[in-house]
C-alpha atoms as a PDB file:
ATOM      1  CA  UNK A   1      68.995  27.693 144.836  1.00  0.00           C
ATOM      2  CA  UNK A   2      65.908  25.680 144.948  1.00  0.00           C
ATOM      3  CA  UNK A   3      65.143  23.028 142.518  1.00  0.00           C
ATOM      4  CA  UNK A   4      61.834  20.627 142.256  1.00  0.00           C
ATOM      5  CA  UNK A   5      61.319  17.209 140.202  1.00  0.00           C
ATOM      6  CA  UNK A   6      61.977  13.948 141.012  1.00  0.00           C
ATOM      7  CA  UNK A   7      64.912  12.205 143.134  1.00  0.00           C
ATOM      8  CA  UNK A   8      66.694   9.126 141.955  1.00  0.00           C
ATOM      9  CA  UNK A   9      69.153   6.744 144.008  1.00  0.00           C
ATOM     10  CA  UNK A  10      71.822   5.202 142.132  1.00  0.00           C
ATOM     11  CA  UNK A  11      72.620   1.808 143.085  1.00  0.00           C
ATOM     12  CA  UNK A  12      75.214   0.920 140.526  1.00  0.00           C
ATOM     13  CA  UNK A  13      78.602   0.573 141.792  1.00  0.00           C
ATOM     14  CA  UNK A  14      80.199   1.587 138.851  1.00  0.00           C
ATOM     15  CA  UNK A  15      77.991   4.918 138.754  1.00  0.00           C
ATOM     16  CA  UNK A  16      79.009   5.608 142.825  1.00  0.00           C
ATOM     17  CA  UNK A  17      82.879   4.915 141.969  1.00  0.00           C
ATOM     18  CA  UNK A  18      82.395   7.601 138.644  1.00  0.00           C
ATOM     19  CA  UNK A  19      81.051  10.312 141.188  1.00  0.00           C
ATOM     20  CA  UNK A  20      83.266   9.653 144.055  1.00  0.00           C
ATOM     21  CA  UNK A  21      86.451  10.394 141.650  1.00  0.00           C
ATOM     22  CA  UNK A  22      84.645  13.538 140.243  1.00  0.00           C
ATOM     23  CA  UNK A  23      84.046  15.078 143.660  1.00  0.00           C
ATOM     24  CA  UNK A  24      87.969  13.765 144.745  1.00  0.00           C
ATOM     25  CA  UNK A  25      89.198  15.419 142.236  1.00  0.00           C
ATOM     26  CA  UNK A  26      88.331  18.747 143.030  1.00  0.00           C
ATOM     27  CA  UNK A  27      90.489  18.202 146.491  1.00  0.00           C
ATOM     28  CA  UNK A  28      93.486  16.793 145.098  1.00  0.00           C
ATOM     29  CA  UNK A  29      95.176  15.265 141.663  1.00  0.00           C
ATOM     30  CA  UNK A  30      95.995  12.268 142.140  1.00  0.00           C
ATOM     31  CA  UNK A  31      93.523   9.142 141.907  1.00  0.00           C
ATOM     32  CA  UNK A  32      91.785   7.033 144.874  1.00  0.00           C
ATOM     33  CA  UNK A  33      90.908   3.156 145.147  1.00  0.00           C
ATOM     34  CA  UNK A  34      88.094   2.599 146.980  1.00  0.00           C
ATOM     35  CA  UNK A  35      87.241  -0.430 149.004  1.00  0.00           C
ATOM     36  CA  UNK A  36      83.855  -2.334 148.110  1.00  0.00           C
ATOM     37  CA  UNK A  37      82.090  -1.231 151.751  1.00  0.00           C
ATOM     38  CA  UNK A  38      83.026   2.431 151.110  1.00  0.00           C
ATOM     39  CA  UNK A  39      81.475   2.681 147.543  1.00  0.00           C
ATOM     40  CA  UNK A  40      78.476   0.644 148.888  1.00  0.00           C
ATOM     41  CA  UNK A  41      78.060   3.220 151.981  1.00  0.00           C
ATOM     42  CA  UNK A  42      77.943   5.831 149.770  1.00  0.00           C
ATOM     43  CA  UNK A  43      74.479   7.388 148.934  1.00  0.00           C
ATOM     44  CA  UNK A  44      73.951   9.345 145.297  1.00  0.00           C
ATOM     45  CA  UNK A  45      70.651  11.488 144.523  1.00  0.00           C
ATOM     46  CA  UNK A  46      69.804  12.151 140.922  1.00  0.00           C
ATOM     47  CA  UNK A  47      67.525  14.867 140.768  1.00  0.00           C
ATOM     48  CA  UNK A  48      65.711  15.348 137.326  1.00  0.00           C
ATOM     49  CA  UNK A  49      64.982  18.641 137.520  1.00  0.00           C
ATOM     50  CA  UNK A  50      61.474  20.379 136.482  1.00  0.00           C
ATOM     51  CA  UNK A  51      61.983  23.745 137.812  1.00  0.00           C
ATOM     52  CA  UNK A  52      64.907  25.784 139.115  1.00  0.00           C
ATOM     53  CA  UNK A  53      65.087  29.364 140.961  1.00  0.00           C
ATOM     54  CA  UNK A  54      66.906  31.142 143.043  1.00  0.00           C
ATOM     55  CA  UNK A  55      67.595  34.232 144.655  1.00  0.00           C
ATOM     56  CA  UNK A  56      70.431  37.053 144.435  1.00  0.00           C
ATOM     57  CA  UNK A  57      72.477  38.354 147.608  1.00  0.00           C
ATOM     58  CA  UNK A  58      74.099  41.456 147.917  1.00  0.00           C
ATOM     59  CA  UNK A  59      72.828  43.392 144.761  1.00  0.00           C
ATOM     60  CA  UNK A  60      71.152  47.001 145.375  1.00  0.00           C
ATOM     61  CA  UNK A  61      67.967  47.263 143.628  1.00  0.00           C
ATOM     62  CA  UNK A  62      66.125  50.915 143.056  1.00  0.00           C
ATOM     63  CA  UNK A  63      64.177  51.087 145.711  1.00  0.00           C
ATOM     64  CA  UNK A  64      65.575  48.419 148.166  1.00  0.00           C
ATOM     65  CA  UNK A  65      66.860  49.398 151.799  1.00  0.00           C
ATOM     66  CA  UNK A  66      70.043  48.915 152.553  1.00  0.00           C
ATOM     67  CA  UNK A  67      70.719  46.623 155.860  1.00  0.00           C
ATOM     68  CA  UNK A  68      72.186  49.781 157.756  1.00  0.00           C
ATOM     69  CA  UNK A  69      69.024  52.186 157.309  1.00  0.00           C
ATOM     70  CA  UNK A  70      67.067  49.033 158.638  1.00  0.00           C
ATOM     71  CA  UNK A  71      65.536  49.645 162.221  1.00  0.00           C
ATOM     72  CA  UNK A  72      64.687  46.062 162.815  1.00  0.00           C
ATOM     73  CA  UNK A  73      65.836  42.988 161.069  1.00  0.00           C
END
């Protein structure tokens, strides 16, 4: 996937703590504290997107060539 716009860095603690519990939770189910030096180390890009596009893997088209009738990669 490749996306273009414009990048954002959050600085608000409150904002870092709100996405460091989303991304925890997909690990485990309970709910972390986090120390005031590891929320500030953390780094968070907001991309506002303008364009997205991407590509497919693995699907046959009519007319494609499959890797094994390749001669060369």
């Amino acid at each position: 996937v490749i996306c273009e716009g414009e990048v954002e860095f959050e600085d608000d603690f409150a904002e870092k703590e709100k996405a460091l519990h989303i991304i925890m939770r997909q690990y485990v189910d309970k709910k972390f504290t986090y120390s005031v030096p590891a929320v500030n180390n953390v780094k968070i890009w907001k991309l506002r997107m303008d364009s997205v596009g991407a590509k497919e893997f693995g699907i046959m088209r009519p007319g494609s060539i499959s890797y094994k009738d390749r001669m060369e990669f």
